[in-house]
N, C-alpha and C. Protein backbone atom coordinates (compact mmCIF):
# COMPACT_ATOMS: atom_id res chain seq x y z
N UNK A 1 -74.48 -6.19 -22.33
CA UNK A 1 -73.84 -5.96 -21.08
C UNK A 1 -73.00 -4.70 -21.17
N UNK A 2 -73.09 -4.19 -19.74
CA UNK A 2 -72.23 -2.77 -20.19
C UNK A 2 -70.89 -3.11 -19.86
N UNK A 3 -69.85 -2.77 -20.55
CA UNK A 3 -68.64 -2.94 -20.46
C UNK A 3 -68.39 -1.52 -19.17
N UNK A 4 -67.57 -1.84 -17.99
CA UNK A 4 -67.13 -1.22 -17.26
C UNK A 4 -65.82 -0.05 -17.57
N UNK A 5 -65.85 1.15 -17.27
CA UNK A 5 -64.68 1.90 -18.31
C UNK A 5 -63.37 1.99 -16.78
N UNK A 6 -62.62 1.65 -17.13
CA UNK A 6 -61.21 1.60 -16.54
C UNK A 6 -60.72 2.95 -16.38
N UNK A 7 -59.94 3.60 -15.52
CA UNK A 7 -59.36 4.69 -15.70
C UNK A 7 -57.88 4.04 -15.90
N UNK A 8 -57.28 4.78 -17.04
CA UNK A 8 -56.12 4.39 -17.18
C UNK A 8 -55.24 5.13 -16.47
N UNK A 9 -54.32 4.35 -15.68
CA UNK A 9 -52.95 4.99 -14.85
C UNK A 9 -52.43 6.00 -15.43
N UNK A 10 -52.13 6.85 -14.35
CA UNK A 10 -51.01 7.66 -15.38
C UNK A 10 -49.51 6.86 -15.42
N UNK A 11 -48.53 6.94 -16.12
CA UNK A 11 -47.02 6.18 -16.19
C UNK A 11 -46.10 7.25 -15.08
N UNK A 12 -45.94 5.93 -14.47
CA UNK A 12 -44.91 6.66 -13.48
C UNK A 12 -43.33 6.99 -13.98
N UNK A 13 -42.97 7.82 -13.72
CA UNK A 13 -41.66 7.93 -14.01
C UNK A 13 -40.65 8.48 -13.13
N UNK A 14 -39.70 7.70 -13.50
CA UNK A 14 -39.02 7.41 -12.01
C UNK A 14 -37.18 8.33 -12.75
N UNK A 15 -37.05 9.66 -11.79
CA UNK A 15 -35.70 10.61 -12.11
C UNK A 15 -34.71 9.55 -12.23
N UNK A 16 -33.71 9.18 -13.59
CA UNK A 16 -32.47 8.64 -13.25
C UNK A 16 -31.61 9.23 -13.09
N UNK A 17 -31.42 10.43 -13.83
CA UNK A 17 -30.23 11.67 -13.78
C UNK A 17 -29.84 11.12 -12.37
N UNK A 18 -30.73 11.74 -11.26
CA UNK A 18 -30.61 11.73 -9.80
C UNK A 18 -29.73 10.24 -9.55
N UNK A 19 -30.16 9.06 -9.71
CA UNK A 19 -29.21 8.09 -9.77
C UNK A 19 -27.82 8.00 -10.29
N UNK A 20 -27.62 8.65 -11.33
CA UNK A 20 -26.05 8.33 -12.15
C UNK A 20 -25.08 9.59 -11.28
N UNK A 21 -26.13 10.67 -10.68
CA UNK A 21 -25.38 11.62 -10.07
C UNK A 21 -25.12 11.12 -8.56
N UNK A 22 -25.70 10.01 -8.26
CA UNK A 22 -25.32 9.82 -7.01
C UNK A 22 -24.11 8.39 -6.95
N UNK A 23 -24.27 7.72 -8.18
CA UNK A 23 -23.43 6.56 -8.41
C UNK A 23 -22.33 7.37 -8.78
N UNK A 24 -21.89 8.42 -9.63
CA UNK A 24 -20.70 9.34 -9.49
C UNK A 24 -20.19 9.96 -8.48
N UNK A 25 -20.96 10.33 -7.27
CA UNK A 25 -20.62 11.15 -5.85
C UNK A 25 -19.73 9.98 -5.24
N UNK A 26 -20.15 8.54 -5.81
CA UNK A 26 -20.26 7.61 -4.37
C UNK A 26 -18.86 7.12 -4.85
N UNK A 27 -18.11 7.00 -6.45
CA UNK A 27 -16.94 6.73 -6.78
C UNK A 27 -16.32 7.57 -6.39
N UNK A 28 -16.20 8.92 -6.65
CA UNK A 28 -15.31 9.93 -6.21
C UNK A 28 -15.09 9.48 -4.92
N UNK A 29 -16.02 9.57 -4.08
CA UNK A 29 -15.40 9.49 -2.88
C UNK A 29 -14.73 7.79 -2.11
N UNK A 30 -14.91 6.80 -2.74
CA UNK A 30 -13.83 5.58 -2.49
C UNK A 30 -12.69 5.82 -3.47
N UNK A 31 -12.61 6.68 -4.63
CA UNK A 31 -11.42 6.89 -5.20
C UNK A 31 -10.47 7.62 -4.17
N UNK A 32 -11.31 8.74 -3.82
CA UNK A 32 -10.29 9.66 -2.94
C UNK A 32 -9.72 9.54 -1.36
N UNK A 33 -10.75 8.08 -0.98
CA UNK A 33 -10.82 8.10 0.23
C UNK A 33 -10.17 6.61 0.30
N UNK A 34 -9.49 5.96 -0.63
CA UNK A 34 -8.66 4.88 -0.79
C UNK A 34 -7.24 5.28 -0.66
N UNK A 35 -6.29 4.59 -0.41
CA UNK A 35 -5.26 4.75 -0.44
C UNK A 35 -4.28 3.84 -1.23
N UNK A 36 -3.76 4.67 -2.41
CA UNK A 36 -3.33 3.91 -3.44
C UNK A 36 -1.97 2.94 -3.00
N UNK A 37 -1.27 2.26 -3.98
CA UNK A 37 -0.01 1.37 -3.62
C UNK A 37 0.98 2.54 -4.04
N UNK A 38 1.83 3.05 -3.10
CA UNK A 38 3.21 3.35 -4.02
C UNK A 38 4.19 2.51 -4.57
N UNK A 39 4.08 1.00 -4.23
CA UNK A 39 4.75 0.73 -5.03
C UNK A 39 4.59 -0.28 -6.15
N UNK A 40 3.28 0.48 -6.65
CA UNK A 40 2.76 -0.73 -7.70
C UNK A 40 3.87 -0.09 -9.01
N UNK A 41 3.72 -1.21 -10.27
CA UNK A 41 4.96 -1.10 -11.01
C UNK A 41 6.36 -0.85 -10.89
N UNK A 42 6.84 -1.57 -9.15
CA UNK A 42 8.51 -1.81 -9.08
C UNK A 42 8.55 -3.26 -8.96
N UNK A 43 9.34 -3.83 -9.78
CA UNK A 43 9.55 -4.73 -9.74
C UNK A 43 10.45 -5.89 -9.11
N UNK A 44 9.95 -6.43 -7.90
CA UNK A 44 10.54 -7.35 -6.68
C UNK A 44 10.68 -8.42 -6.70
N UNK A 45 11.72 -9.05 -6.45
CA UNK A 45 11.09 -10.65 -5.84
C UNK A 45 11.36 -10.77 -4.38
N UNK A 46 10.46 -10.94 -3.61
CA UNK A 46 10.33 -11.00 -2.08
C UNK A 46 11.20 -12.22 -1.91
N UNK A 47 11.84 -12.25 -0.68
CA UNK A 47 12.84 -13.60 -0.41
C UNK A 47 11.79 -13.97 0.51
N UNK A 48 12.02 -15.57 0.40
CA UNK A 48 10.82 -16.53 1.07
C UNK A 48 11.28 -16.70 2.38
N UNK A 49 10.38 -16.62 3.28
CA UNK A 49 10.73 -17.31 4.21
C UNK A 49 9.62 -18.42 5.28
N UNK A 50 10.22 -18.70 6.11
CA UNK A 50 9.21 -19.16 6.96
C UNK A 50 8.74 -18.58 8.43
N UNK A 51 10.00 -17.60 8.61
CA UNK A 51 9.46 -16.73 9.76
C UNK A 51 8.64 -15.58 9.64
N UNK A 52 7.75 -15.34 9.74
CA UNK A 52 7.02 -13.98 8.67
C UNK A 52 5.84 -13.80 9.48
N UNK A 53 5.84 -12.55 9.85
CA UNK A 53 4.58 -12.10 10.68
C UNK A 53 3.27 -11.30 9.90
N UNK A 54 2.33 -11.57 10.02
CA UNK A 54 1.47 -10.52 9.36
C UNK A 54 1.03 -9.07 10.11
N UNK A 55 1.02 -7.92 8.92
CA UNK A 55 1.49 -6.59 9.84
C UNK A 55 -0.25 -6.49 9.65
N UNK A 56 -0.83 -5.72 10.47
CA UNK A 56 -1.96 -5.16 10.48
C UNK A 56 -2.12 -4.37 9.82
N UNK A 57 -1.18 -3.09 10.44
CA UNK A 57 -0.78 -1.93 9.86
C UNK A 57 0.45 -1.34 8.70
N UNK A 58 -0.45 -1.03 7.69
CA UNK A 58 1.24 -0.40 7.13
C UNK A 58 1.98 0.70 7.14
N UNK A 59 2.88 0.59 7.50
CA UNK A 59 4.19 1.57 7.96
C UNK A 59 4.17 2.73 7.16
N UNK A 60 4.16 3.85 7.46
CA UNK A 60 3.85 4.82 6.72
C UNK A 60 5.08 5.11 5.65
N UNK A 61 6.31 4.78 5.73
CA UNK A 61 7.02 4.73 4.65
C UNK A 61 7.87 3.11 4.31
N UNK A 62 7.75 3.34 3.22
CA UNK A 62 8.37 1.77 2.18
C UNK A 62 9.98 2.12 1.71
N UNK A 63 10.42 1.77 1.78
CA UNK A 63 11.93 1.41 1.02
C UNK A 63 12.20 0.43 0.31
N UNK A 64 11.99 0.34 -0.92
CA UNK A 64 12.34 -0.89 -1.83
C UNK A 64 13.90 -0.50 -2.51
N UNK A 65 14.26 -1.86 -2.73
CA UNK A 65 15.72 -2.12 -3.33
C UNK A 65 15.73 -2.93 -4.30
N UNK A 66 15.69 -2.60 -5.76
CA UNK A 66 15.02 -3.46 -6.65
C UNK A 66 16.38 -4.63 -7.32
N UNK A 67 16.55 -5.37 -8.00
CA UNK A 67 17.39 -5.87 -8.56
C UNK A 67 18.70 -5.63 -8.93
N UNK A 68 18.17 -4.55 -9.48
CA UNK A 68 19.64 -3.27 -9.99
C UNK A 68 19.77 -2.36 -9.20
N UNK A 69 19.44 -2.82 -7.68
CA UNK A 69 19.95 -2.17 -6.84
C UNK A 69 19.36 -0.09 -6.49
N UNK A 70 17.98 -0.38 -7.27
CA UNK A 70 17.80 1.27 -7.52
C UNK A 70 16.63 1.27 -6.31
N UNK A 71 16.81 2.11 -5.43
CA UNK A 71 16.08 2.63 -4.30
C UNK A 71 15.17 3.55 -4.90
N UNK A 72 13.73 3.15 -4.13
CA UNK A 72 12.15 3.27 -4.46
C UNK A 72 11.99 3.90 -2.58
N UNK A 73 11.60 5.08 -2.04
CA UNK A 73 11.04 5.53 -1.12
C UNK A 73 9.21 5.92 -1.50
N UNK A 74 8.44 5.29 -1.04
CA UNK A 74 7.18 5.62 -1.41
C UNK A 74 6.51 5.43 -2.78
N UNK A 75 7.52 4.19 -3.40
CA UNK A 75 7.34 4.69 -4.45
C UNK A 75 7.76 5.37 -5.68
N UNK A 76 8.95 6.57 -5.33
CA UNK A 76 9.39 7.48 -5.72
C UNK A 76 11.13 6.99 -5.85
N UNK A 77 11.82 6.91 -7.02
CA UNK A 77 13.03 6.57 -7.51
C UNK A 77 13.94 7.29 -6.86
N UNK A 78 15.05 7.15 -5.74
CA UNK A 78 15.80 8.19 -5.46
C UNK A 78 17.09 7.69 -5.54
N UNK A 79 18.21 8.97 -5.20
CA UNK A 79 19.59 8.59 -5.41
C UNK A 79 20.36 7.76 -3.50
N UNK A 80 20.91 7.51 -3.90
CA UNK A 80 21.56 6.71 -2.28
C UNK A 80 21.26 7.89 -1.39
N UNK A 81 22.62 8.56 -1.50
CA UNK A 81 22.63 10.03 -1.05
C UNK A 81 21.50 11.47 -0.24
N UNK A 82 20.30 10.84 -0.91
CA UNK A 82 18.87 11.31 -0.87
C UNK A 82 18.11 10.60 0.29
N UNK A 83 18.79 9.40 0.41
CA UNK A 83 17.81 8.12 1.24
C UNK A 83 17.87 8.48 2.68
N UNK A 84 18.36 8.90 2.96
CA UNK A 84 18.22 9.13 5.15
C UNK A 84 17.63 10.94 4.71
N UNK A 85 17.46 11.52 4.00
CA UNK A 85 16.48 13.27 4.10
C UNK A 85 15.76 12.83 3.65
N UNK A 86 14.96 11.85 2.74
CA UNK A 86 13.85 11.59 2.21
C UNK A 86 13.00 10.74 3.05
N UNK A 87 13.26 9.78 3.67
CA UNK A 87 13.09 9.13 4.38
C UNK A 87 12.79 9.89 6.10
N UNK A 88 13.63 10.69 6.52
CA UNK A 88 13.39 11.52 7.92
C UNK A 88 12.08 12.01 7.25
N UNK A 89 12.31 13.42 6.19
CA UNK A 89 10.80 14.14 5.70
C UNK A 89 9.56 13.11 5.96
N UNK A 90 9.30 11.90 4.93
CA UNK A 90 8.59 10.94 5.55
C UNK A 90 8.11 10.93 6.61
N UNK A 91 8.61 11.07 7.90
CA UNK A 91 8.36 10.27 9.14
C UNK A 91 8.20 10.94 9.81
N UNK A 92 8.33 12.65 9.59
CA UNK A 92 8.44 13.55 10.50
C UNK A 92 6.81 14.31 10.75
N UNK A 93 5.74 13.40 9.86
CA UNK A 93 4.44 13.88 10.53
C UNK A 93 4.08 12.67 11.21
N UNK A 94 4.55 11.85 11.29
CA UNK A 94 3.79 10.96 12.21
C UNK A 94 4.77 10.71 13.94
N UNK A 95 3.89 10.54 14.97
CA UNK A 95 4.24 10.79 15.94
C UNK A 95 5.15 9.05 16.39
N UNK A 96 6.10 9.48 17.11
CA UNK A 96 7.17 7.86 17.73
C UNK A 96 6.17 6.83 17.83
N UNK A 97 5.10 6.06 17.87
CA UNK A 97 5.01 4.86 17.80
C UNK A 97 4.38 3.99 16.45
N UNK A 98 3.84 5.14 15.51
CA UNK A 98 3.92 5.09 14.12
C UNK A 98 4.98 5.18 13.04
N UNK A 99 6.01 5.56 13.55
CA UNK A 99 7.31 5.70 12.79
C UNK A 99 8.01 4.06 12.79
N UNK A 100 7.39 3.21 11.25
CA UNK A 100 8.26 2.75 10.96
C UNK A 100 8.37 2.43 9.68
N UNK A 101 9.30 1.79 9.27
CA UNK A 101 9.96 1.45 7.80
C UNK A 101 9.97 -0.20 7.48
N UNK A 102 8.77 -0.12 5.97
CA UNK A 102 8.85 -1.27 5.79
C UNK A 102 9.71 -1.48 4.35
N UNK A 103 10.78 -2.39 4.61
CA UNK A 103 12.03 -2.50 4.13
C UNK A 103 11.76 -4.04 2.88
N UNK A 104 12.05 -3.34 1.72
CA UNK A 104 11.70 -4.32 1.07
C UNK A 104 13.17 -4.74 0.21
N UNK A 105 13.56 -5.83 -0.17
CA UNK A 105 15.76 -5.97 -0.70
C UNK A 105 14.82 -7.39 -1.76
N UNK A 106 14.95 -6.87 -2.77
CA UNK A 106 15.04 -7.87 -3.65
C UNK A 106 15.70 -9.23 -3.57
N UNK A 107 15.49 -10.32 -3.92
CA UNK A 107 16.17 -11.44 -3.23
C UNK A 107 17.55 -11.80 -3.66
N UNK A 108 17.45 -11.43 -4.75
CA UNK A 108 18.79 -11.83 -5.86
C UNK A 108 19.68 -10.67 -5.11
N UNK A 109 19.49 -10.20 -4.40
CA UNK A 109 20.51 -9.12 -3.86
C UNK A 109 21.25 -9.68 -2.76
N UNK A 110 22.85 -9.38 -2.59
CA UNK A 110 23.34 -9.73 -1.22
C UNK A 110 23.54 -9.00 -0.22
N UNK A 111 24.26 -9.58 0.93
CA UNK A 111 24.16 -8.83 1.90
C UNK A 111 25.15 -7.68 1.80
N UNK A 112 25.75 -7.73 1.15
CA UNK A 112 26.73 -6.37 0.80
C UNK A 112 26.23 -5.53 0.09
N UNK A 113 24.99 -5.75 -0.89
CA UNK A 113 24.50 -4.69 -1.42
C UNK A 113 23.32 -4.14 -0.49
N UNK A 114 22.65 -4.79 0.13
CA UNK A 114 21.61 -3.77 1.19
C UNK A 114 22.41 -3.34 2.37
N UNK A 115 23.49 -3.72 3.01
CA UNK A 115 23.97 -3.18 4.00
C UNK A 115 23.91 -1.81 4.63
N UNK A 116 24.48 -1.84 3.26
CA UNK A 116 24.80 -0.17 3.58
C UNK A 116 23.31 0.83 3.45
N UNK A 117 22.50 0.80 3.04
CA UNK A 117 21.15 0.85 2.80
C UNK A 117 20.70 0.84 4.15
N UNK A 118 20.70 -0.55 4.93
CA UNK A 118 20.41 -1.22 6.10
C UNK A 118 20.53 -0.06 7.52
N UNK A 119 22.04 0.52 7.66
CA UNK A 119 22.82 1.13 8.29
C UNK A 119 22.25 2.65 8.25
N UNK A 120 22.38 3.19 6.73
CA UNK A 120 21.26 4.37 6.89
C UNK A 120 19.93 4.60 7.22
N UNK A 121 19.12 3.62 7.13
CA UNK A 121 17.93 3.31 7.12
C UNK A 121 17.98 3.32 8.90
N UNK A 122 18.99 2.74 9.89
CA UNK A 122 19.18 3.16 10.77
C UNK A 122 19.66 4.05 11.75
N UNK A 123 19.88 5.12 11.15
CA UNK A 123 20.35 6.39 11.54
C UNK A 123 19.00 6.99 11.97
N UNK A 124 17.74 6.99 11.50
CA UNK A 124 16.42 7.12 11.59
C UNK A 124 16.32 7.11 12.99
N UNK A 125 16.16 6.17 13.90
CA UNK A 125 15.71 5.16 14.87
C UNK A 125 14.23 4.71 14.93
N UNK A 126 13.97 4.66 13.34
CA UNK A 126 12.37 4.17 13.02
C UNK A 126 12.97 2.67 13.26
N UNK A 127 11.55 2.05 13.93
CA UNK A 127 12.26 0.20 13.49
C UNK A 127 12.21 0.05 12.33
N UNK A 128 12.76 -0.83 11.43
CA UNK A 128 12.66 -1.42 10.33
C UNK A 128 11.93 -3.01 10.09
N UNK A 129 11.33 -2.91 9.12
CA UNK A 129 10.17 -4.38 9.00
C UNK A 129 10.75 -4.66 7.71
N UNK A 130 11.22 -5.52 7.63
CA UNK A 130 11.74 -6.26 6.48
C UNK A 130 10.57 -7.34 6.12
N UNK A 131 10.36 -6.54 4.66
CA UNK A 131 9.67 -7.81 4.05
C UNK A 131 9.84 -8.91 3.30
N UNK A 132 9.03 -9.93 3.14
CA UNK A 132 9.38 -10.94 2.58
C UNK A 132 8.09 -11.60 2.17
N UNK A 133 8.26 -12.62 1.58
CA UNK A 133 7.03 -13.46 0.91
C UNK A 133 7.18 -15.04 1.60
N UNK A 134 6.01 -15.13 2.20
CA UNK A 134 5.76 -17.09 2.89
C UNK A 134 6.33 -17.96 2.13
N UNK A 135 6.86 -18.51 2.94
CA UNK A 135 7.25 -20.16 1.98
C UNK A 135 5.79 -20.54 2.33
N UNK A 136 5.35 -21.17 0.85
CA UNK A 136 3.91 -22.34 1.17
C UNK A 136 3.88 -23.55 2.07
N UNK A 137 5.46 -23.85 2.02
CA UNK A 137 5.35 -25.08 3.40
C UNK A 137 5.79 -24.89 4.69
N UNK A 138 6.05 -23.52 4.69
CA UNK A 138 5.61 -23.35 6.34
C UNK A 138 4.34 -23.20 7.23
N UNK A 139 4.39 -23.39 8.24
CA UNK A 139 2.93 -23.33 9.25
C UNK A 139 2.32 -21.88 9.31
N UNK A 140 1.52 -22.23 10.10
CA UNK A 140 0.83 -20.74 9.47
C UNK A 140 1.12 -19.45 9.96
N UNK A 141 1.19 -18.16 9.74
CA UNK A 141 1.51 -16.97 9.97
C UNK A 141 1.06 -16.37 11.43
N UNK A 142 2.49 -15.53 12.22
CA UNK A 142 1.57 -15.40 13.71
C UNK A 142 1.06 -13.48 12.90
N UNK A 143 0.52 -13.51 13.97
CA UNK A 143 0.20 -11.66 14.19
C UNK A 143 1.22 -11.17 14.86
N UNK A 144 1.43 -10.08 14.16
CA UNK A 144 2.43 -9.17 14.72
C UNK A 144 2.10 -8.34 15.84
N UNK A 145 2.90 -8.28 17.00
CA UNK A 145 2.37 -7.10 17.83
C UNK A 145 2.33 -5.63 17.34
């Protein structure tokens, strides 16, 4: 019997370069097109509450007040003194209904130590959003207007 002769395939080969260069295009651009935390590594404890709205949006500048009382704008460590020019600079590219301040006071802190904080922070006439962390046994969270 005659054995039938096969043509053998040629092997396909398939560009990966082209792949690893496009899996690199595609990180760059969610790296750059993310928007990082400024205030990752300050260290808070949010005061609990049960009245607490969830923001949609976040406020284009942060004010944290950490334990020892050391003021965090964006992130960025500043002196008291610094806090209402650092804070205006902030706010002064975004137009009046985006201008506000989300206000973060460590819990162990009293009301005599954010006050005054409080008061400058209102010289602005940004609103201020004070944050805080849910109590677990309250009902559930409204939306913020």
């Amino acid at each position: 019997m005659a054995r039938s002769k096969r043509r053998s395939r040629p092997a396909i080969l398939v560009p990966v370069a082209s792949m690893g260069d496009i899996a690199f295009l595609l990180i760059a651009f969610f790296v750059l097109a993310s928007r990082f935390s400024d205030d990752a590594g300050i260290s808070v404890t949010r005061p609990m509450s049960e009245d607490i709205d969830v923001v949609d949006d976040k406020p284009p500048v942060s004010v944290i007040m950490d334990e020892e009382s050391l003021l965090f704008v964006n992130g960025e460590e500043i002196v008291r003194d610094r806090l209402l020019s650092t804070v205006e600079r902030h706010l002064a590219s975004y137009d009046t209904e985006r201008r506000k301040i989300m206000v973060t006071i460590d819990a162990n802190l009293t009301y005599y130590d954010f006050e005054p904080i409080a008061e400058i922070l209102a010289e602005t006439g940004a609103p201020l959003m004070l944050a805080g962390q849910r109590d677990p046994d309250a009902p559930p969270p409204r939306t913020a207007p």
